[in-house]
C-alpha atoms as a PDB file:
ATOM      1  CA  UNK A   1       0.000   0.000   0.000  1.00  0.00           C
ATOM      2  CA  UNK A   2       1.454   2.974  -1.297  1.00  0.00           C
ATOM      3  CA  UNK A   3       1.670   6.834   0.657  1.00  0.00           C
ATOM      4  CA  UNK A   4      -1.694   8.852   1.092  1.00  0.00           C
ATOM      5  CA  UNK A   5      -0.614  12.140  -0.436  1.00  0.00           C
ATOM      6  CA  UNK A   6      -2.482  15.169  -0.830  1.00  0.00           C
ATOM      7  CA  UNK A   7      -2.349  17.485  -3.926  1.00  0.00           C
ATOM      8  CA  UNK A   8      -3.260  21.176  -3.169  1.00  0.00           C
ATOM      9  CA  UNK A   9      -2.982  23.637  -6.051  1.00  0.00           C
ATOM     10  CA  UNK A  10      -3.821  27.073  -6.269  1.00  0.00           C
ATOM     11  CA  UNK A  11      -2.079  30.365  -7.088  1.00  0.00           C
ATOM     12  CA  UNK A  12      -1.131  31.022  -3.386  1.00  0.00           C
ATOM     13  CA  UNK A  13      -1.291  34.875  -4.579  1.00  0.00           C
ATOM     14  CA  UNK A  14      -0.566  34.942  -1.406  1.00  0.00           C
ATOM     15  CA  UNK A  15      -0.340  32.181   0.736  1.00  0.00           C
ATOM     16  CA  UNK A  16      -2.025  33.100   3.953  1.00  0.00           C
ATOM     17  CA  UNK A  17      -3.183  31.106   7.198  1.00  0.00           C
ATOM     18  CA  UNK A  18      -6.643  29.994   5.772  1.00  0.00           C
ATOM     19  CA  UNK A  19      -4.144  27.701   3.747  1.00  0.00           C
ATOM     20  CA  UNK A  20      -1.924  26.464   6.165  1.00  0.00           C
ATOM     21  CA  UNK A  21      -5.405  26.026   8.028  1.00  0.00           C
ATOM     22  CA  UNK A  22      -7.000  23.754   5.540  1.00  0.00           C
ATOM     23  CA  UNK A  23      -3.743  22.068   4.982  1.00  0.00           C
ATOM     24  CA  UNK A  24      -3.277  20.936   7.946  1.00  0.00           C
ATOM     25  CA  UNK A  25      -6.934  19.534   8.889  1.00  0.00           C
ATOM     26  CA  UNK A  26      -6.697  17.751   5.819  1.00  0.00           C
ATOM     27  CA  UNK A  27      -3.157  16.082   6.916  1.00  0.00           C
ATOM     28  CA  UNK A  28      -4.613  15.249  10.320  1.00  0.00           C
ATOM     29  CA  UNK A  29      -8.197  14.030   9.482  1.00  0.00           C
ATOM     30  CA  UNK A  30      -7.693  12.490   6.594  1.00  0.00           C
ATOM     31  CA  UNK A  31      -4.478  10.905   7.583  1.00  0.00           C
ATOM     32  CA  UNK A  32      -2.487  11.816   5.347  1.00  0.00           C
ATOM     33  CA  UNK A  33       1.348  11.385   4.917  1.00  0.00           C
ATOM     34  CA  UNK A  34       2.148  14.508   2.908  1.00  0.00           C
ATOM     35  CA  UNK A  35       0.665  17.318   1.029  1.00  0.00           C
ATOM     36  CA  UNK A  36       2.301  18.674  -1.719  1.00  0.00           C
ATOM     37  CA  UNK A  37       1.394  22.583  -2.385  1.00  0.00           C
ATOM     38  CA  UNK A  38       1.604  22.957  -6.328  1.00  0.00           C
ATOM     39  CA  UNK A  39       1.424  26.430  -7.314  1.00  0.00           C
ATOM     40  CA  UNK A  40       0.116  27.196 -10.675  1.00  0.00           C
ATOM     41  CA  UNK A  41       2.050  29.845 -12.934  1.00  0.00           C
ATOM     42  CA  UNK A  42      -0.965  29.709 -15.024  1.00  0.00           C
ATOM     43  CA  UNK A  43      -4.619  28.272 -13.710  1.00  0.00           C
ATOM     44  CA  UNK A  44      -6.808  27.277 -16.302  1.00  0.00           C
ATOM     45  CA  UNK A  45     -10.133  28.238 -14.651  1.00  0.00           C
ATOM     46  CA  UNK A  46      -9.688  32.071 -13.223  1.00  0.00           C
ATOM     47  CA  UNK A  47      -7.546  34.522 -14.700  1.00  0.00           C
ATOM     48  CA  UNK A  48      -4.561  35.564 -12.138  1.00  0.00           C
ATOM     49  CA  UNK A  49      -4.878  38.614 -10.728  1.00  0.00           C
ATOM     50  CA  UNK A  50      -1.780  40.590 -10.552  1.00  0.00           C
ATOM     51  CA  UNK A  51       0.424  41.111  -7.209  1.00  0.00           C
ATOM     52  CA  UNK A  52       3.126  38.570  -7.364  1.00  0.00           C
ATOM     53  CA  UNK A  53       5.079  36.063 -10.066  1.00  0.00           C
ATOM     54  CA  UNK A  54       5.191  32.572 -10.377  1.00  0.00           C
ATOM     55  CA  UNK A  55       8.645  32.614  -8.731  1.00  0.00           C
ATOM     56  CA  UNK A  56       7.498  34.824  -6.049  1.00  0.00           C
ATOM     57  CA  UNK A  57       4.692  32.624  -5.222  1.00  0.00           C
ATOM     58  CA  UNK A  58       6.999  29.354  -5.283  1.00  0.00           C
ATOM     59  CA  UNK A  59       9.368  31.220  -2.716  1.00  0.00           C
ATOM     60  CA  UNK A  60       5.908  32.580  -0.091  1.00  0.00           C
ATOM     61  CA  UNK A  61       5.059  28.975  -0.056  1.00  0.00           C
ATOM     62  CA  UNK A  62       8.365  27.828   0.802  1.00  0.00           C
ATOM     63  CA  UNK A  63       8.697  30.144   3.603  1.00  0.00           C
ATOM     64  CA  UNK A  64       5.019  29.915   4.866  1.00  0.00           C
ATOM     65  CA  UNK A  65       5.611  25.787   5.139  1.00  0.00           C
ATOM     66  CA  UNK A  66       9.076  25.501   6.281  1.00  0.00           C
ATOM     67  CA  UNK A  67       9.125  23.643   9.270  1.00  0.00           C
ATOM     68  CA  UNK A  68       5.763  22.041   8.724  1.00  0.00           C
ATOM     69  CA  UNK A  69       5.457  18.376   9.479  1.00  0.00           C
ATOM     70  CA  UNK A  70       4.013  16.077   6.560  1.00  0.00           C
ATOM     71  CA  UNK A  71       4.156  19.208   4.278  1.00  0.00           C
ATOM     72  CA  UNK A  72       6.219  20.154   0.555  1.00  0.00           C
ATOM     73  CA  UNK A  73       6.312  21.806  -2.142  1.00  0.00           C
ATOM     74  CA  UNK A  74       5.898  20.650  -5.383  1.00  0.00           C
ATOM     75  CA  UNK A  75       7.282  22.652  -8.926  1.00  0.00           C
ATOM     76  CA  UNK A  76       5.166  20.320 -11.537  1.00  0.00           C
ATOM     77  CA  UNK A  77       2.801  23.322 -12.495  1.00  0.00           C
ATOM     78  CA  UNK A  78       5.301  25.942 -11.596  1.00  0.00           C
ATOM     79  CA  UNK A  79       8.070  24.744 -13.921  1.00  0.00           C
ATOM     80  CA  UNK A  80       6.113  23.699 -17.346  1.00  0.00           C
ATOM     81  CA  UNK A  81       4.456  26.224 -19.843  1.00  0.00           C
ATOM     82  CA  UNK A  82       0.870  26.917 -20.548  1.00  0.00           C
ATOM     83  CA  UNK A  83      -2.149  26.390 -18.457  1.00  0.00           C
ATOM     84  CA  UNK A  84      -1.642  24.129 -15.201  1.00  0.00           C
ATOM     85  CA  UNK A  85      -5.093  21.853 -15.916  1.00  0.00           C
ATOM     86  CA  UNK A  86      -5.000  19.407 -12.783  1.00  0.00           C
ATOM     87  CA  UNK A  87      -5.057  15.896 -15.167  1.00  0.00           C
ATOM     88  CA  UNK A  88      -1.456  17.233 -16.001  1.00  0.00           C
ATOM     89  CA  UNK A  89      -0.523  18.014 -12.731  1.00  0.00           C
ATOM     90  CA  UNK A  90      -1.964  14.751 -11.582  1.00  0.00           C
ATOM     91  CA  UNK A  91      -0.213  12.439 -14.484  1.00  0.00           C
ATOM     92  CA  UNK A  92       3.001  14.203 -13.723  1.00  0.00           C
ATOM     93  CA  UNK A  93       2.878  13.547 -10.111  1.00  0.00           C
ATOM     94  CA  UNK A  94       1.686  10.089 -10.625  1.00  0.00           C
ATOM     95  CA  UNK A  95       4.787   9.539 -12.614  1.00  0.00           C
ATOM     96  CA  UNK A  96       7.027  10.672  -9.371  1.00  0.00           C
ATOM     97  CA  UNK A  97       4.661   8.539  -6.963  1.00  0.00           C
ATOM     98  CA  UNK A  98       3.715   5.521  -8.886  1.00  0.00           C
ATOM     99  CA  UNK A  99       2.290   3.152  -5.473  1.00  0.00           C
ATOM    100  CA  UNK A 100       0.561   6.951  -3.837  1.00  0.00           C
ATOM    101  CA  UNK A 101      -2.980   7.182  -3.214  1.00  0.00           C
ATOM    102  CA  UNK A 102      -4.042  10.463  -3.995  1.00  0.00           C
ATOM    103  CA  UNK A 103      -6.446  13.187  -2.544  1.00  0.00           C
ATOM    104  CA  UNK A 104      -6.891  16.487  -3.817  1.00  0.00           C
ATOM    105  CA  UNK A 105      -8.259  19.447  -1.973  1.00  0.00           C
ATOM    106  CA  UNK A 106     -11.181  21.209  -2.990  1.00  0.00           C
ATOM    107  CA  UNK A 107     -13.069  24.506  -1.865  1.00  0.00           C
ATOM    108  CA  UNK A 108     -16.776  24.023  -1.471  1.00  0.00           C
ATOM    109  CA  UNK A 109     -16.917  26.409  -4.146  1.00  0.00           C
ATOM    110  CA  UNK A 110     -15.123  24.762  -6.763  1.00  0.00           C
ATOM    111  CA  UNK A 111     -17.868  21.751  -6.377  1.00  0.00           C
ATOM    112  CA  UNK A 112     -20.159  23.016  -9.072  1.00  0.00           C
ATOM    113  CA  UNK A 113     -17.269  23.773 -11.719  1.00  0.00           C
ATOM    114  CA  UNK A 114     -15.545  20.478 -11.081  1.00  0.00           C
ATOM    115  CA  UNK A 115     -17.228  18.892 -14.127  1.00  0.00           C
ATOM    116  CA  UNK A 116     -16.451  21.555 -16.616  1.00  0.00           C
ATOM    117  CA  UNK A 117     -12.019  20.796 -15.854  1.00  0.00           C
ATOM    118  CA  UNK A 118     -10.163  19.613 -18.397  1.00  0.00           C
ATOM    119  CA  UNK A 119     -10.699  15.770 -18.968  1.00  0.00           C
ATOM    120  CA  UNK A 120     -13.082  15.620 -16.030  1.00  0.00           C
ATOM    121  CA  UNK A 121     -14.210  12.233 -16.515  1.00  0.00           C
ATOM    122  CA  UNK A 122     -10.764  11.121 -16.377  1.00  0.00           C
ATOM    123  CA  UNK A 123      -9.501  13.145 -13.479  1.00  0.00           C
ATOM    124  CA  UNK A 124     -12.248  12.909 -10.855  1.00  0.00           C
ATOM    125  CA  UNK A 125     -11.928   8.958 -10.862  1.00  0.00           C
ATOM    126  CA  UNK A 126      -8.353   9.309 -10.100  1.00  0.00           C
ATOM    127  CA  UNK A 127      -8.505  10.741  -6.998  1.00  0.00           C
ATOM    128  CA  UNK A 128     -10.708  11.326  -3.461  1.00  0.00           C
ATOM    129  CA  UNK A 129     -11.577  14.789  -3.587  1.00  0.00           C
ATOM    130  CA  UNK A 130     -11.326  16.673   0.051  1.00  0.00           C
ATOM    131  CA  UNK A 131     -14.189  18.892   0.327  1.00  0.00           C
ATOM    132  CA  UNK A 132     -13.583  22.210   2.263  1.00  0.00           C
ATOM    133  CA  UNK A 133     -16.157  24.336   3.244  1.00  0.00           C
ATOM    134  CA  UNK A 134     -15.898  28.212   2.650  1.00  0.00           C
ATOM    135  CA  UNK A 135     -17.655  30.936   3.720  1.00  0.00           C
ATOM    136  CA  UNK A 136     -20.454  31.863   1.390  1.00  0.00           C
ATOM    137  CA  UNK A 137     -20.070  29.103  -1.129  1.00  0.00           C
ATOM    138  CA  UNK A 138     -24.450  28.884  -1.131  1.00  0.00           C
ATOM    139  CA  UNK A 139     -26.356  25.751  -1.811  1.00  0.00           C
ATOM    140  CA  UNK A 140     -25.499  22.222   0.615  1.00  0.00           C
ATOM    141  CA  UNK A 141     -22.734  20.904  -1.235  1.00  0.00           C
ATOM    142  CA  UNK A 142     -24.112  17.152  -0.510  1.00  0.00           C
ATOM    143  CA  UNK A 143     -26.515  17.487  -3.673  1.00  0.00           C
ATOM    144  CA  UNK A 144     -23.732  18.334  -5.422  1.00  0.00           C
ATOM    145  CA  UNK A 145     -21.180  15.503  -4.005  1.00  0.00           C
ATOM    146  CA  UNK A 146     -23.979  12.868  -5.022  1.00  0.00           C
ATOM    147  CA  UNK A 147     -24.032  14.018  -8.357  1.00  0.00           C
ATOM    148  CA  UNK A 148     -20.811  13.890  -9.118  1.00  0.00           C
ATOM    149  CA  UNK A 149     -20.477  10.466  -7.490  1.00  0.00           C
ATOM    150  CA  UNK A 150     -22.943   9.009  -9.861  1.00  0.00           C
ATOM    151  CA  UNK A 151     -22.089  10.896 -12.837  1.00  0.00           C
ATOM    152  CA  UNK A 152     -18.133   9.905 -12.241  1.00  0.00           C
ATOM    153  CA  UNK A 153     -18.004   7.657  -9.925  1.00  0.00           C
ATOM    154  CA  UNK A 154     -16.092  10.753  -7.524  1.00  0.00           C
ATOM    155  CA  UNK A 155     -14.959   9.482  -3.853  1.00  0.00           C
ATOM    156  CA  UNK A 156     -15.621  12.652  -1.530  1.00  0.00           C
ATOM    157  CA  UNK A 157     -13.914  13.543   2.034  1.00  0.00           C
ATOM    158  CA  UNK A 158     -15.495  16.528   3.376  1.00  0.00           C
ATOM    159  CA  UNK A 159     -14.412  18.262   6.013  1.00  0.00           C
ATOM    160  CA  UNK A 160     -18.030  19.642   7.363  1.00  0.00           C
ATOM    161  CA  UNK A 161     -16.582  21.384  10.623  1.00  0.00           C
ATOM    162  CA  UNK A 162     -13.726  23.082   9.347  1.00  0.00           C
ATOM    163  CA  UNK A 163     -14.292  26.663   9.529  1.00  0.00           C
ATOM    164  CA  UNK A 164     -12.105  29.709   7.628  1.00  0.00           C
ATOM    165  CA  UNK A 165     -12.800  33.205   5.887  1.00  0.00           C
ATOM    166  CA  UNK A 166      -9.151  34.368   4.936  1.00  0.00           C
ATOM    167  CA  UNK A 167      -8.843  34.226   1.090  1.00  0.00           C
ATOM    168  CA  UNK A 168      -5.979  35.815  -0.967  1.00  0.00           C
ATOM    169  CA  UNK A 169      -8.924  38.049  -2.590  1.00  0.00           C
ATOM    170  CA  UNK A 170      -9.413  39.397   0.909  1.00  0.00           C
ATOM    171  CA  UNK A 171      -5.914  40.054   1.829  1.00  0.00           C
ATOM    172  CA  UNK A 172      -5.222  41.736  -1.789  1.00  0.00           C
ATOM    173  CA  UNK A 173      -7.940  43.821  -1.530  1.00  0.00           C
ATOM    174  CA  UNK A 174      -7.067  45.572   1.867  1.00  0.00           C
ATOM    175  CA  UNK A 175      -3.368  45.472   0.237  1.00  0.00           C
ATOM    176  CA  UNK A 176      -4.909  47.908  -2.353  1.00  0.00           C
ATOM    177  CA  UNK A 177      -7.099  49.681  -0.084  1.00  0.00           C
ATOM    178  CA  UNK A 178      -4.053  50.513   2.120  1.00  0.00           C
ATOM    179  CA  UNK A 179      -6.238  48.785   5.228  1.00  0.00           C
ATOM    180  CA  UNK A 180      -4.165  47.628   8.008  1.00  0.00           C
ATOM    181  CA  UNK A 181      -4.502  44.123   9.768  1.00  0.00           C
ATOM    182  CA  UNK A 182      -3.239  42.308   6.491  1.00  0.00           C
ATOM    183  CA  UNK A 183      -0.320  41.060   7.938  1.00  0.00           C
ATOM    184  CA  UNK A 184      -2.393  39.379  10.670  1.00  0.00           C
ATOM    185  CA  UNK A 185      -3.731  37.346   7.748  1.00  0.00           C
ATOM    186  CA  UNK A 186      -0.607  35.613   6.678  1.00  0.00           C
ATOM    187  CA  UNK A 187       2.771  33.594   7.867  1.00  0.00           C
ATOM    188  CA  UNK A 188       5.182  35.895   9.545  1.00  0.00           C
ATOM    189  CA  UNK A 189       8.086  34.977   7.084  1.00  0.00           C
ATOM    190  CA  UNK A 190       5.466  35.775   4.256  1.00  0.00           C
ATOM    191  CA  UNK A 191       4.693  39.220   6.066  1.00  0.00           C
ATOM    192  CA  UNK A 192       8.157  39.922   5.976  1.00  0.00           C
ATOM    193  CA  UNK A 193       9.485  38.517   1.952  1.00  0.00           C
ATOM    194  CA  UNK A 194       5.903  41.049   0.930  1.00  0.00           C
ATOM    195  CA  UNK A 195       8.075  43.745   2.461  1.00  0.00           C
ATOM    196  CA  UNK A 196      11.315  42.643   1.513  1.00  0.00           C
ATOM    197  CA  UNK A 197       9.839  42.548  -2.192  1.00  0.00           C
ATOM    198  CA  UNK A 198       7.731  45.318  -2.333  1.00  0.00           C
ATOM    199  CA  UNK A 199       4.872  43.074  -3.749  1.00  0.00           C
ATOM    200  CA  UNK A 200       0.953  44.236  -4.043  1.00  0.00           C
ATOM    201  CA  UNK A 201       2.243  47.577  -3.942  1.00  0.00           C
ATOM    202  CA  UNK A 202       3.801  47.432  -0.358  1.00  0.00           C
ATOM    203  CA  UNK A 203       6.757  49.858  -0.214  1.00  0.00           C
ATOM    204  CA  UNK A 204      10.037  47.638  -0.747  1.00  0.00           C
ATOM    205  CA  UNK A 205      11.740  47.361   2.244  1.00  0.00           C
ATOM    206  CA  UNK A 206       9.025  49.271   4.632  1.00  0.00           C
END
């Protein structure tokens, strides 16, 4: 029986605690052995709103996991070209962990598009999908979770009582609006590379 690794992707524009959050319920209640964070220089579903590059983003969620037990990061999506669609990300990381069993984190959100990614009916078989809730997301996701499972046969974790309303649109937007308390929001070491940067329009070195 192979390791029970996690796969969670996103743009990390930035990383913030809601993420290190989530991570690590998912690592403890699903018992996992590792997650891998897999930034995306490109994500096929959203555009990317500006702030930070690729490389930028690779180095916040370096610092914001360093330290962190059952925890890495991964460069599939980071290092090839064009869009970052998750059967990709998934075949390439399949190739590096033949004997893995794989789970893949999901916002509640994201329940409803799921069918619509790239070679759904291949990727949602592959894979349990761990469902976290988020603040807002509408409609009981379990409607949603039983569709899927009949449509493709989808495995779904969900974890009901987890509880989190930091998002990396939040923290950008008080970034713009020159609010303070963002730094609250987000890993101390990522506080401090921001700065150190100058990125989302914080003074370089302030």
């Amino acid at each position: 029986m192979g390791e029970r690794l996690g796969i969670f992707g996103g743009t990390f524009n930035p990383v913030h605690r809601g993420h290190l959050a989530m991570a690590r319920a998912a690592r403890d209640r699903c018992g996992l052995d590792q997650i891998l964070w897999v930034p995306a220089a490109q994500p096929p579903h959203k555009p990317l709103a500006g702030g930070a590059s690729i490389g930028d983003r690779v180095e916040m969620v370096r610092l914001a996991i360093a330290g962190e037990a059952g925890m890495a990061l991964s460069l599939v999506d980071a290092r090839r070209p064009g869009p970052s669609y998750a059967i990709d990300t998934l075949r390439l990381l399949e190739e590096q962990y033949p004997q893995a069993q794989w789970h893949w984190l999901l916002g509640q959100d994201g329940l409803a598009d799921l069918p619509g990614w790239y070679r759904a009916a291949e990727l949602i078989p592959r894979c349990r999908w761990i469902v976290v809730p988020r603040p807002g997301s509408g409609a009981d996701p379990k409607q949603a979770m039983a569709d899927l499972t009949e449509r493709f046969g989808a495995v779904f974790v969900p974890l009901s009582d987890f509880e989190c309303d930091i998002s990396s649109t939040r923290v950008r937007e008080q970034l713009a609006a020159g609010r303070a308390g963002w730094e609250a929001l987000l890993p101390e070491q990522v506080v401090s590379y921001i700065h150190k940067r100058g990125l989302y329009d914080v003074p370089a070195g302030a």
